[in-house]
Protein backbone atom coordinates (compact mmCIF):
# COMPACT_ATOMS: atom_id res chain seq x y z
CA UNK A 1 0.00 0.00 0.00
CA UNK A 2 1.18 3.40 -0.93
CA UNK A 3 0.33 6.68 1.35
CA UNK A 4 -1.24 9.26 -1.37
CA UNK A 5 -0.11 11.93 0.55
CA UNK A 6 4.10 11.52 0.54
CA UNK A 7 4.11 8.66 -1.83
CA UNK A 8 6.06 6.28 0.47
CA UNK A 9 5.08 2.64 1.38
CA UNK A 10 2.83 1.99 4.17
CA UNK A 11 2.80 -0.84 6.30
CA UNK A 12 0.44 -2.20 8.78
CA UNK A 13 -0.47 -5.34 10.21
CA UNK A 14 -2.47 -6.47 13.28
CA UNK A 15 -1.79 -8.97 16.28
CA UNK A 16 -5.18 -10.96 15.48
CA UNK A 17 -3.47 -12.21 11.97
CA UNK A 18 -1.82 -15.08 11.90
CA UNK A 19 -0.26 -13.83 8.26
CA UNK A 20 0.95 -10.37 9.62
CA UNK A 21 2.35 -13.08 12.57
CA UNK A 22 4.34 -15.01 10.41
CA UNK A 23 5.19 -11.97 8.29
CA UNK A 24 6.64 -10.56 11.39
CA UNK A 25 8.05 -13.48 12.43
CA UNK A 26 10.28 -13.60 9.20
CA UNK A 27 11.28 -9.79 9.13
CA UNK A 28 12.69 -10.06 12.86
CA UNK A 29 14.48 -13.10 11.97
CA UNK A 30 16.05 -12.21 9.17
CA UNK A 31 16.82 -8.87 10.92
CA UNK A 32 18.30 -10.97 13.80
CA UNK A 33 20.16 -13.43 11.84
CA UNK A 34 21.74 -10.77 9.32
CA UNK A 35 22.74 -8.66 12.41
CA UNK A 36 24.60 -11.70 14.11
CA UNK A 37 22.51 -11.59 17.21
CA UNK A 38 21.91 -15.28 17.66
CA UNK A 39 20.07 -14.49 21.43
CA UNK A 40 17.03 -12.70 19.58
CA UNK A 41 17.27 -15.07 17.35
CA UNK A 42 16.40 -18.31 19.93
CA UNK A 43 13.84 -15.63 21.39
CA UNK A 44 12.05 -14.75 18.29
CA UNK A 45 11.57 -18.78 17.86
CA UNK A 46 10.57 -19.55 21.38
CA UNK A 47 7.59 -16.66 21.08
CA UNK A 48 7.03 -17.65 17.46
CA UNK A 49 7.15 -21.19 16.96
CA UNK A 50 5.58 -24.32 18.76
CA UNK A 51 7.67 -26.44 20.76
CA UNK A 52 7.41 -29.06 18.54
CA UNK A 53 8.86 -27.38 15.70
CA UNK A 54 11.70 -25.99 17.61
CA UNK A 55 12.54 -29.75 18.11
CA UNK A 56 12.32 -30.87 14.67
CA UNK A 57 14.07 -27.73 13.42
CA UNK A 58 16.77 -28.71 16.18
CA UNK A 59 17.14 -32.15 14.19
CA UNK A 60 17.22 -30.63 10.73
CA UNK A 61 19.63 -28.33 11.84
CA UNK A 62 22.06 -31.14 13.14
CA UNK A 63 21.55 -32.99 10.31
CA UNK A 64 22.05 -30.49 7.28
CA UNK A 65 24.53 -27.81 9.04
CA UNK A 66 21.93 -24.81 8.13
CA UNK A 67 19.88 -22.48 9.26
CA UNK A 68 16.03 -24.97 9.49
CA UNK A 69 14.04 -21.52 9.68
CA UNK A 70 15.28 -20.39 6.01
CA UNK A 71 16.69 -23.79 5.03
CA UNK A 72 20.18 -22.21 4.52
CA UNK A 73 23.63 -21.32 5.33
CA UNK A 74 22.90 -17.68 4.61
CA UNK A 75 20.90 -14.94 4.89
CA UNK A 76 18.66 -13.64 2.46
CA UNK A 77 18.89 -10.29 0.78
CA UNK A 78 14.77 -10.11 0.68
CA UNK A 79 11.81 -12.08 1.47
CA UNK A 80 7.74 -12.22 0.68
CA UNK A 81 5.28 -13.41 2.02
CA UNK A 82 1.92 -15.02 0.48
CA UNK A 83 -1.20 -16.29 2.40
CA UNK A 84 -2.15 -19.69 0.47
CA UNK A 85 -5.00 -21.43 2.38
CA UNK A 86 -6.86 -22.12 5.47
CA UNK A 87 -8.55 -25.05 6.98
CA UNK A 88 -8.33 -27.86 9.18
CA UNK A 89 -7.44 -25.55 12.28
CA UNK A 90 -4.11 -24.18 10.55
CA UNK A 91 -3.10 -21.06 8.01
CA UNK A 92 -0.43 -21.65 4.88
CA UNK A 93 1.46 -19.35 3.78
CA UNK A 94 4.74 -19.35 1.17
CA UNK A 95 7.68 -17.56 2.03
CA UNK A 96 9.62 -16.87 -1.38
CA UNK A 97 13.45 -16.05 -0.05
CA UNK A 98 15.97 -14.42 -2.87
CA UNK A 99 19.58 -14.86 -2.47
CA UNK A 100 21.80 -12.29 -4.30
CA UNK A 101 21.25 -9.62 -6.31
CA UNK A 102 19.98 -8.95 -9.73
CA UNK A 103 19.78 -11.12 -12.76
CA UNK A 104 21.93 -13.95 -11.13
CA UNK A 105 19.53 -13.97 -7.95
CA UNK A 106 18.08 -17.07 -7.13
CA UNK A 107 14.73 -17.81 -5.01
CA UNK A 108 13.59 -20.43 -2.99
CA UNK A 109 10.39 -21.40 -1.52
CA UNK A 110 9.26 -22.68 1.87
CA UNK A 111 5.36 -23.38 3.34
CA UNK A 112 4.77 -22.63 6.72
CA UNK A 113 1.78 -23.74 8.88
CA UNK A 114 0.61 -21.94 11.51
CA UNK A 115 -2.22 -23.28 14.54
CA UNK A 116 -5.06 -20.60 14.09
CA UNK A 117 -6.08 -21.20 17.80
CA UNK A 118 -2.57 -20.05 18.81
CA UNK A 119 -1.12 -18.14 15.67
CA UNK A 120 1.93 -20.00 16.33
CA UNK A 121 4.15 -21.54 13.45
CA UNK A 122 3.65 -25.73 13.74
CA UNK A 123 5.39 -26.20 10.67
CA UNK A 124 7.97 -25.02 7.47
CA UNK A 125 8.92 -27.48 4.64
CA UNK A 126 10.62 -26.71 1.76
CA UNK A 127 8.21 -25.70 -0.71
CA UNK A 128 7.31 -26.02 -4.42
């Protein structure tokens, strides 16, 4: 959205959306992780994420030597969000992550579940 006053980009979100959640979630972290503070990091997925997840994203992480929130070694120079459905209790949404800069910048994909009774993230896969 666009403010038709100064031109500039507006944005906005609310605590009762469990898109702006995950949204938020991802901006922080990226934030965090690009800034080297690994603390806010671990305290961004504690509020964020269900316990559950933090244990499988534990395992991941052992196992493939990456980051299991991004599903990566590095950070990404820019990220979007996407709501894709609803049902069953839970909200999916894509994340689409670029790495690099101009025409030789690559994207990748991940989905991300989150409860709609807690707006918590329950689950991120790699995505199509």
């Amino acid at each position: 959205m666009t403010d038709t006053r100064t031109g500039t980009a507006v944005r906005e979100g609310s605590p009762d959306s469990a898109v702006d959640r995950v949204a938020d979630f991802y901006g922080a972290y990226i934030d965090a992780v690009d800034d080297g503070t690994d603390d806010l990091g671990s305290e961004l997925r504690a509020h964020y994420l269900t316990e559950d997840l933090r244990q499988r994203l534990a395992a991941w992480e052992e196992a493939n030597h990456a980051d299991g929130v991004l599903r990566a070694q590095d950070v990404p120079t820019h990220w979007q969000l996407a709501y894709h459905d609803s049902g069953a209790g839970h909200l999916f949404t894509t994340i689409t992550l670029t790495w690099g800069t101009g025409p030789d910048a690559r994207h990748t994909r991940l989905a991300v579940q989150s409860d709609l009774s807690t707006k918590l993230i329950s689950d991120i896969e790699d995505g199509a």
